[in-house]
C-alpha atoms as a PDB file:
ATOM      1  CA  UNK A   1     129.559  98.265 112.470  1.00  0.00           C
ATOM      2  CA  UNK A   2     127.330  99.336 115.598  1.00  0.00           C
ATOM      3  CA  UNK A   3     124.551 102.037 114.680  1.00  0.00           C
ATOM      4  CA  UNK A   4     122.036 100.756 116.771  1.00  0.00           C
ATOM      5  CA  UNK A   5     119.551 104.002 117.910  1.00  0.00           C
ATOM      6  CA  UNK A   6     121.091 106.250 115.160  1.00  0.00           C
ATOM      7  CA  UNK A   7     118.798 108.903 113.665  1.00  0.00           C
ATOM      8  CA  UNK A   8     119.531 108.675 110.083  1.00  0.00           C
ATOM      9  CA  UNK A   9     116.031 110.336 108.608  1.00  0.00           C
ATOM     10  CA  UNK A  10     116.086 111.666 105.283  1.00  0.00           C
ATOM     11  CA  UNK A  11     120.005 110.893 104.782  1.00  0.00           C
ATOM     12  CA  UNK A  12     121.238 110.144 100.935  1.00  0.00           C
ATOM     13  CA  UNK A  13     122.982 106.274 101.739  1.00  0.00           C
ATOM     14  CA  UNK A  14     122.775 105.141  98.514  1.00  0.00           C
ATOM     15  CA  UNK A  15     125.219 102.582  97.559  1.00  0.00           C
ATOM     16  CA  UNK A  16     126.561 102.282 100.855  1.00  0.00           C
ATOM     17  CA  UNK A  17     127.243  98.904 102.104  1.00  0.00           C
ATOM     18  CA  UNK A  18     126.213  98.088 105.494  1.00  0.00           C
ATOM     19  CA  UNK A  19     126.566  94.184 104.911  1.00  0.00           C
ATOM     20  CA  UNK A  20     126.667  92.953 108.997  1.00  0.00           C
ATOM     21  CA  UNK A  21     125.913  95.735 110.454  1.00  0.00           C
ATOM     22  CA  UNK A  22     123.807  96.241 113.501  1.00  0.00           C
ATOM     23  CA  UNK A  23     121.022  98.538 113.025  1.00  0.00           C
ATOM     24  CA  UNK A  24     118.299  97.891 115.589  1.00  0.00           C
ATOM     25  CA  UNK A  25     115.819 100.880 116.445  1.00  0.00           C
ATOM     26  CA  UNK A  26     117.779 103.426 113.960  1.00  0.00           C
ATOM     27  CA  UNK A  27     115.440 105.643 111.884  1.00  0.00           C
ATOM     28  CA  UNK A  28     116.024 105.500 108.324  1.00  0.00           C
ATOM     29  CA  UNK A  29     112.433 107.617 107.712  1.00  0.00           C
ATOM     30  CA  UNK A  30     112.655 108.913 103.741  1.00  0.00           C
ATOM     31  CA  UNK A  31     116.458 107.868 103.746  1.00  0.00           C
ATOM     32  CA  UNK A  32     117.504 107.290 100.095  1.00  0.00           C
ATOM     33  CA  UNK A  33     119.032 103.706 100.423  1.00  0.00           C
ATOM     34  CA  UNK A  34     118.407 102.622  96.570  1.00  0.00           C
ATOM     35  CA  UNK A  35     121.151  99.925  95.746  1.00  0.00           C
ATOM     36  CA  UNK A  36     122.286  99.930  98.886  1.00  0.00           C
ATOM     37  CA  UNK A  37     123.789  96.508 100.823  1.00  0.00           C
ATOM     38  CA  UNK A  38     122.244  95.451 103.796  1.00  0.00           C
ATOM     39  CA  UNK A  39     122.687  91.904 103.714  1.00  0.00           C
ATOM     40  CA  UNK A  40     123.005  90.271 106.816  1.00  0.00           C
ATOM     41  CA  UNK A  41     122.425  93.665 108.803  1.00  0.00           C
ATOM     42  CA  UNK A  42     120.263  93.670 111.998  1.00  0.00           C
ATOM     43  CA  UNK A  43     116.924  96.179 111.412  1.00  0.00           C
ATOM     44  CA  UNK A  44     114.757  94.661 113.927  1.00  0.00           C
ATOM     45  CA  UNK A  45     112.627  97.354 115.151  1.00  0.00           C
ATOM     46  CA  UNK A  46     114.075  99.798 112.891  1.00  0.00           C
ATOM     47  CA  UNK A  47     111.887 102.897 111.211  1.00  0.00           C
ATOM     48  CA  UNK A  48     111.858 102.917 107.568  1.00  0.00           C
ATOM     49  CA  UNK A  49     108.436 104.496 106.810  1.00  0.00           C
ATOM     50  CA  UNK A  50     108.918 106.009 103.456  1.00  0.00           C
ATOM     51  CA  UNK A  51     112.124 105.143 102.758  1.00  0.00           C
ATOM     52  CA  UNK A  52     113.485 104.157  99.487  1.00  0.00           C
ATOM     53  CA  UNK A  53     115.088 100.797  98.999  1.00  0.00           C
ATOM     54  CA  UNK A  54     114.708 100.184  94.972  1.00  0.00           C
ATOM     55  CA  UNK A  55     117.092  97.291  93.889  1.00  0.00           C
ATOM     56  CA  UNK A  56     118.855  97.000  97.408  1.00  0.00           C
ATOM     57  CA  UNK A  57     120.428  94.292  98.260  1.00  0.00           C
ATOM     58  CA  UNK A  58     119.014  92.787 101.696  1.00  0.00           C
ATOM     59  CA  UNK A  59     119.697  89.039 101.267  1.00  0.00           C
ATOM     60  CA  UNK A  60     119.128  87.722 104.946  1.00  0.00           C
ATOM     61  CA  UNK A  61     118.187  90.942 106.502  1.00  0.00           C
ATOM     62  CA  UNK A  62     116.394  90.666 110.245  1.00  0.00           C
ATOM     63  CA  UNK A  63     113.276  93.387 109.805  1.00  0.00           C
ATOM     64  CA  UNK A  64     111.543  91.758 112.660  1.00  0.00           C
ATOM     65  CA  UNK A  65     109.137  94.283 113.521  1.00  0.00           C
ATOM     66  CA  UNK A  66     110.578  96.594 111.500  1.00  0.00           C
ATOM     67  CA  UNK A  67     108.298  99.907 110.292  1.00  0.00           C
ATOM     68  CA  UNK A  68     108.163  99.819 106.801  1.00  0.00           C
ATOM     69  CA  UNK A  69     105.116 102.007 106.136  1.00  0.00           C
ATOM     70  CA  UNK A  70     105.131 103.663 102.465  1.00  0.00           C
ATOM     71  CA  UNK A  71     108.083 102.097 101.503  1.00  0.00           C
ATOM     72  CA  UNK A  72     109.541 101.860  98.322  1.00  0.00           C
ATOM     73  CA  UNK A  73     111.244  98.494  97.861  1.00  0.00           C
ATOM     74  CA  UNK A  74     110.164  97.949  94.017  1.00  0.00           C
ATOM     75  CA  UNK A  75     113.129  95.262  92.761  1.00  0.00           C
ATOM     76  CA  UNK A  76     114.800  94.589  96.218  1.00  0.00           C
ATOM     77  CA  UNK A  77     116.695  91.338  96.668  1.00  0.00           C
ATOM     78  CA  UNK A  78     115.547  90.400 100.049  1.00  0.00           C
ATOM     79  CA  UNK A  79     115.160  86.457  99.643  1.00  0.00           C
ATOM     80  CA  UNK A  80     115.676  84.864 103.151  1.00  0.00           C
ATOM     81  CA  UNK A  81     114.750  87.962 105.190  1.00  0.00           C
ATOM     82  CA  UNK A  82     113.185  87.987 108.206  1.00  0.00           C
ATOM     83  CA  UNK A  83     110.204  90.007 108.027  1.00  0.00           C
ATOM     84  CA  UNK A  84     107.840  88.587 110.894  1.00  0.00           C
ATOM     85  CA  UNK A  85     105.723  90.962 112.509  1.00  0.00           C
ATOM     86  CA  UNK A  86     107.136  94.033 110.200  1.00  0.00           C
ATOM     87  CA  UNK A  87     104.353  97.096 109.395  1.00  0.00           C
ATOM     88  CA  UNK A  88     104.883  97.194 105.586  1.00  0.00           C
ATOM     89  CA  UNK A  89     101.109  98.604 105.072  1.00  0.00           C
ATOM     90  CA  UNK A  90     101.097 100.717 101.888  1.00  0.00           C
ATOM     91  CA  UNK A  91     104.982  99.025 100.558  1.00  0.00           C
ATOM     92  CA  UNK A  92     105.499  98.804  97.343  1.00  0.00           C
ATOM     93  CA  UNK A  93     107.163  95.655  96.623  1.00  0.00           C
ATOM     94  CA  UNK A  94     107.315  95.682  92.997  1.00  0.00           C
ATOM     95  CA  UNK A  95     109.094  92.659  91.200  1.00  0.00           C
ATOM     96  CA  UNK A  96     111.231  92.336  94.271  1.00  0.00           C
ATOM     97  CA  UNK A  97     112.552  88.749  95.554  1.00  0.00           C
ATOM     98  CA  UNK A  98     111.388  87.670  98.744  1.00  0.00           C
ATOM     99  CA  UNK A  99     112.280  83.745  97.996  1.00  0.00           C
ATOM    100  CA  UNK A 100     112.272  81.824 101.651  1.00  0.00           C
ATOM    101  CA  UNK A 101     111.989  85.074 103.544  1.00  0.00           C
ATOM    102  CA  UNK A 102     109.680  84.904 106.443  1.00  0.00           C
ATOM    103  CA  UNK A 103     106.698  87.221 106.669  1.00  0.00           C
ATOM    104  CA  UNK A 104     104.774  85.615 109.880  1.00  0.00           C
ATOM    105  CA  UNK A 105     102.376  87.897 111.225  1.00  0.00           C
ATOM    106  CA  UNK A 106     103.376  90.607 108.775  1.00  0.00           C
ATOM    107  CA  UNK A 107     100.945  93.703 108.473  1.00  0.00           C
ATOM    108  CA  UNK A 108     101.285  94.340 104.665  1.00  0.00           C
ATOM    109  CA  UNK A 109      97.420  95.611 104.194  1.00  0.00           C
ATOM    110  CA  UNK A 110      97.310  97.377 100.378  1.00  0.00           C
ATOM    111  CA  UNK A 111     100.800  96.844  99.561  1.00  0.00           C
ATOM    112  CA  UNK A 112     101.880  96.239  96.347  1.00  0.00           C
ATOM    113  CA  UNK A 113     104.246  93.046  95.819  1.00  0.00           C
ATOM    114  CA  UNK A 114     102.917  92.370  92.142  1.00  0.00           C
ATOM    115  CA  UNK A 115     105.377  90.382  89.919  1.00  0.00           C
ATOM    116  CA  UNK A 116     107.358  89.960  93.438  1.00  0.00           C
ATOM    117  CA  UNK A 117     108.868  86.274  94.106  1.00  0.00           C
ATOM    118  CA  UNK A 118     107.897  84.728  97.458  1.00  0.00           C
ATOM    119  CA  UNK A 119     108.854  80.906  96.807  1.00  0.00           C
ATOM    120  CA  UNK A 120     108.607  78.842  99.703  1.00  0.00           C
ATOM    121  CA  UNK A 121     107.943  82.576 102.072  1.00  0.00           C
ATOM    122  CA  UNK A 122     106.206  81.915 105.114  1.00  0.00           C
ATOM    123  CA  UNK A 123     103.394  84.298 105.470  1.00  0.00           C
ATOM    124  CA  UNK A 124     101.658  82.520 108.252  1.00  0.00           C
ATOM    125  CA  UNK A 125      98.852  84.809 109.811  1.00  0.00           C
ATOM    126  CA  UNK A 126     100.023  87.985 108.023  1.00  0.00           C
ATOM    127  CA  UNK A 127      97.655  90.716 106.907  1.00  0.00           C
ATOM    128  CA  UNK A 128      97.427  90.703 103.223  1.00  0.00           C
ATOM    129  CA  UNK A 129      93.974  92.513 103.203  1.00  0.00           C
ATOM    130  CA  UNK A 130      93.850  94.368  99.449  1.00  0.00           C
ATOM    131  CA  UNK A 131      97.377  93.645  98.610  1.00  0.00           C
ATOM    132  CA  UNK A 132      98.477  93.354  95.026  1.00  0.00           C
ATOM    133  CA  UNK A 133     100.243  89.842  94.258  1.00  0.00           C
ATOM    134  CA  UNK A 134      99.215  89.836  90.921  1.00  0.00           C
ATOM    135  CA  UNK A 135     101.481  87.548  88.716  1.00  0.00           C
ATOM    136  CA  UNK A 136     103.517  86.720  91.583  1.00  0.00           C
ATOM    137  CA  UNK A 137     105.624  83.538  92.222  1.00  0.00           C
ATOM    138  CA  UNK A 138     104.560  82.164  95.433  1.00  0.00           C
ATOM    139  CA  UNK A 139     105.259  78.270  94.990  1.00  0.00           C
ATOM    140  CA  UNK A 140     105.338  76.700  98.014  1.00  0.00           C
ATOM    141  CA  UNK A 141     104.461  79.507 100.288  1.00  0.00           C
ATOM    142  CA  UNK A 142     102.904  79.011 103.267  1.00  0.00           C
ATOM    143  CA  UNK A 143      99.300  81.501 103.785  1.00  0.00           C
ATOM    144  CA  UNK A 144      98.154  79.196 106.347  1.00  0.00           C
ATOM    145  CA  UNK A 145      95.307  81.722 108.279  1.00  0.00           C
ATOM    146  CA  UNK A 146      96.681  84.757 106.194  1.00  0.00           C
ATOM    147  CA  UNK A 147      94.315  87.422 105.820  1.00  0.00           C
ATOM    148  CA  UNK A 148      93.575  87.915 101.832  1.00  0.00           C
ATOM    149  CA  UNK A 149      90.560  89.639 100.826  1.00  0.00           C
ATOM    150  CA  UNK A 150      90.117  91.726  98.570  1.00  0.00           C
ATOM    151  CA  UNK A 151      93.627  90.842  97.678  1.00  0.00           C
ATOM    152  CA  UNK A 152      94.550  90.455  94.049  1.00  0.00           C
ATOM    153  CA  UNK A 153      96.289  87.248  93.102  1.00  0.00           C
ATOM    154  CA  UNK A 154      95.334  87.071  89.301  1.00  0.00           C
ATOM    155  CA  UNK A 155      97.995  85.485  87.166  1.00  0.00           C
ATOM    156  CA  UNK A 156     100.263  84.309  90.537  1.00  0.00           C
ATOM    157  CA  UNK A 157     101.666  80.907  90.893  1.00  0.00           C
ATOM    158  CA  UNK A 158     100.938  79.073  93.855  1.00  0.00           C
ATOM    159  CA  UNK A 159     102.033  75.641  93.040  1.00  0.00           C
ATOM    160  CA  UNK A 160     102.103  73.291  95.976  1.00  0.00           C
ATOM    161  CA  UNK A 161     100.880  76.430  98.205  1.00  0.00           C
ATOM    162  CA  UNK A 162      99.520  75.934 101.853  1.00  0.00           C
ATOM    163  CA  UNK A 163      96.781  78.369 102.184  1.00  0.00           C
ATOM    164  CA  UNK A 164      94.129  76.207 104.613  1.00  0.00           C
ATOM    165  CA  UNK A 165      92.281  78.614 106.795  1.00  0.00           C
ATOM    166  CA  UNK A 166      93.105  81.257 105.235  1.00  0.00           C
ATOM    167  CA  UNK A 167      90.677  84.222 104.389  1.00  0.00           C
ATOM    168  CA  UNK A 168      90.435  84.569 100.836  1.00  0.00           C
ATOM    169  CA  UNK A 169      87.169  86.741 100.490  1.00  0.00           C
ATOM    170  CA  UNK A 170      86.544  88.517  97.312  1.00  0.00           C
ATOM    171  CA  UNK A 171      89.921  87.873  96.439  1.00  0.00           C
ATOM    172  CA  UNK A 172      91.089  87.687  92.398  1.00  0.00           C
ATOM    173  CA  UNK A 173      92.823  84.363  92.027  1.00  0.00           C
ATOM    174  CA  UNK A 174      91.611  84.831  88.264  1.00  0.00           C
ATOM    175  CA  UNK A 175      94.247  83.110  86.458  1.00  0.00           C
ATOM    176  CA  UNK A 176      95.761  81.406  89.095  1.00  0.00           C
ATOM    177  CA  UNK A 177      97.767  78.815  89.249  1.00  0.00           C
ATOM    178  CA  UNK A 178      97.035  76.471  92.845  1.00  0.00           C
ATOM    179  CA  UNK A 179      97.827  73.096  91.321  1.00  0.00           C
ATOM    180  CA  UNK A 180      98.289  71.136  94.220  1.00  0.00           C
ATOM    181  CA  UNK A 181      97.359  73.690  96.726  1.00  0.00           C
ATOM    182  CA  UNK A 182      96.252  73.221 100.069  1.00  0.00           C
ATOM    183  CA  UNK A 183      92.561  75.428 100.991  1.00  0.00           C
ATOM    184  CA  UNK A 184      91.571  73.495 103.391  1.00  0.00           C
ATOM    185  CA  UNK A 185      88.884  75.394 105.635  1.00  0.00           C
ATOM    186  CA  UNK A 186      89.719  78.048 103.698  1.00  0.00           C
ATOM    187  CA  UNK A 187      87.194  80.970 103.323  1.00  0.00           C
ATOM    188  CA  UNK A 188      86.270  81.582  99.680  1.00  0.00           C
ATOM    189  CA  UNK A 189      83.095  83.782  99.660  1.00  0.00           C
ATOM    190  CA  UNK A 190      82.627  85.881  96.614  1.00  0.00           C
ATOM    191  CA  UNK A 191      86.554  84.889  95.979  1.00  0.00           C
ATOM    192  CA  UNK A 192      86.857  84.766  92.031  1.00  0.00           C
ATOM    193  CA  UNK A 193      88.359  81.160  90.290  1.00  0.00           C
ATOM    194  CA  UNK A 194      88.037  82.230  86.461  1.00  0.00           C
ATOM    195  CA  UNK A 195      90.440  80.031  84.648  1.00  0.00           C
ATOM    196  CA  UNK A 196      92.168  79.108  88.025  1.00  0.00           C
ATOM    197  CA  UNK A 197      93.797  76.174  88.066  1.00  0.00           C
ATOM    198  CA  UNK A 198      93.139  73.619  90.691  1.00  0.00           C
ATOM    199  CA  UNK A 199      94.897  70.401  89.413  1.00  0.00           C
ATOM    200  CA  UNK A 200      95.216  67.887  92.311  1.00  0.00           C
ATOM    201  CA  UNK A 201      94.572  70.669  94.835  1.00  0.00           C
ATOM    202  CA  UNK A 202      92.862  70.044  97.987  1.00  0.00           C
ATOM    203  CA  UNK A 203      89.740  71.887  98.192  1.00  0.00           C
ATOM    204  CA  UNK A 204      87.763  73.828 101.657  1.00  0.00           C
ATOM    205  CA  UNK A 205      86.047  70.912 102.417  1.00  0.00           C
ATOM    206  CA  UNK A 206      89.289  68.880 101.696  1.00  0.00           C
ATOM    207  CA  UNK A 207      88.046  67.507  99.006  1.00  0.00           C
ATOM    208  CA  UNK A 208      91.147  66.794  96.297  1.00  0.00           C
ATOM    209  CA  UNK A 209      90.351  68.403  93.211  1.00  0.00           C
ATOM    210  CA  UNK A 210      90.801  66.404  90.029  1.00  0.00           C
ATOM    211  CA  UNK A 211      93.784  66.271  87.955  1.00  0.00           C
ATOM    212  CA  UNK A 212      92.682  69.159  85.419  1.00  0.00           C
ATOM    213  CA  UNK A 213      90.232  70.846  87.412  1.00  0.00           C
ATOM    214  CA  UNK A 214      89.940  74.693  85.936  1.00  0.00           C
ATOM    215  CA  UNK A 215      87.981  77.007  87.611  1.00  0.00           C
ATOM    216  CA  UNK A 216      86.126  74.561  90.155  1.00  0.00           C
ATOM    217  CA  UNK A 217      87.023  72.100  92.272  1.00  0.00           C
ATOM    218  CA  UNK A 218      85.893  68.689  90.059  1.00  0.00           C
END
């Protein structure tokens, strides 16, 4: 199915099942795509900006720099998606799965993926300023130089995380769980570490945290 350049704004497409199908550069603005299937489909470059996409199914779905501005994705299944360079400032993300999907150089400044799953995501060098991850799964993610402050990660797992050089500012990793994170050169100014975990972690200065360490690096 070929609806590359369609204009598509505002249409009701829930349930429909566009499993393969090539979408680049169609705008889906405020469509209604909730359940919808869009595994496997081609969205790269596509505008979505507002459009609603609770409990779709996007397993595998190429977003590459996709607009996803004000997007309602709470509940998606979108593990393995490609995601890198997408504009998903202001998404909410709630609870969705994003296990092994690739974020790299993502722009998702204040949106809200809390409860969301991102196991083993790469989120290299994306913009995570103020985003909500709170009580997220992130084990084995990769943050390296992601962009994190002010972002709240209280409660979220991040077991085995890679997260050196990142900038993690006045984050909230209150909570936490790094055990055998990586923060090396790692920014951590005014970040907050009450009741975080740091088990076996390595620490800024690379440093490898003691087995047991809570809330400082011992």
């Amino acid at each position: 199915m070929f609806w590359s350049g369609c204009d598509l704004r505002e249409r009701d497409l829930r349930d429909v099942d566009l499993r393969g199908a090539t979408l680049t550069r169609i705008d889906l603005r405020g469509a209604d795509l909730r359940e919808a299937n869009l595994s496997g489909a081609d969205l790269g470059f596509a505008r979505l900006d507002g459009a609603r996409l609770g409990a779709a199914v996007m397993l595998d779905t190429r977003l590459v720099s996709a607009r996803l501005t004000g997007v309602d994705a709470s509940g998606a299944l979108l593990d393995g998606a490609r995601l890198d360079r997408a504009d998903m400032r202001d998404a909410k993300l709630v609870g969705a799965s994003l296990n092994e999907a690739s974020l790299y150089q993502a722009k998702a400044a204040n949106a809200d993926l809390s409860e969301a799953r991102l196991d083993g995501a790469n989120l290299e060098r994306a913009d995570l300023s103020g985003a909500n991850l709170a009580r997220g799964s992130l084990a084995g993610a990769t943050l390296t130089r992601a962009l994190l402050e002010d972002a709240d990660l209280a409660g979220a797992g991040l077991q085995g995380a890679r997260m050196d050089d990142a900038n993690l500012s006045f984050a909230d990793l209150s909570g936490a769980d790094l055990t055998r994170a990586v923060l090396s050169g790692a920014r951590v100014r005014g970040t907050l570490f009450r009741e975080t975990r740091l088990g076996n972690a390595t620490w800024t200065d690379r440093r490898r945290c003691r087995p047991g360490s809570v809330g400082r690096c011992d």
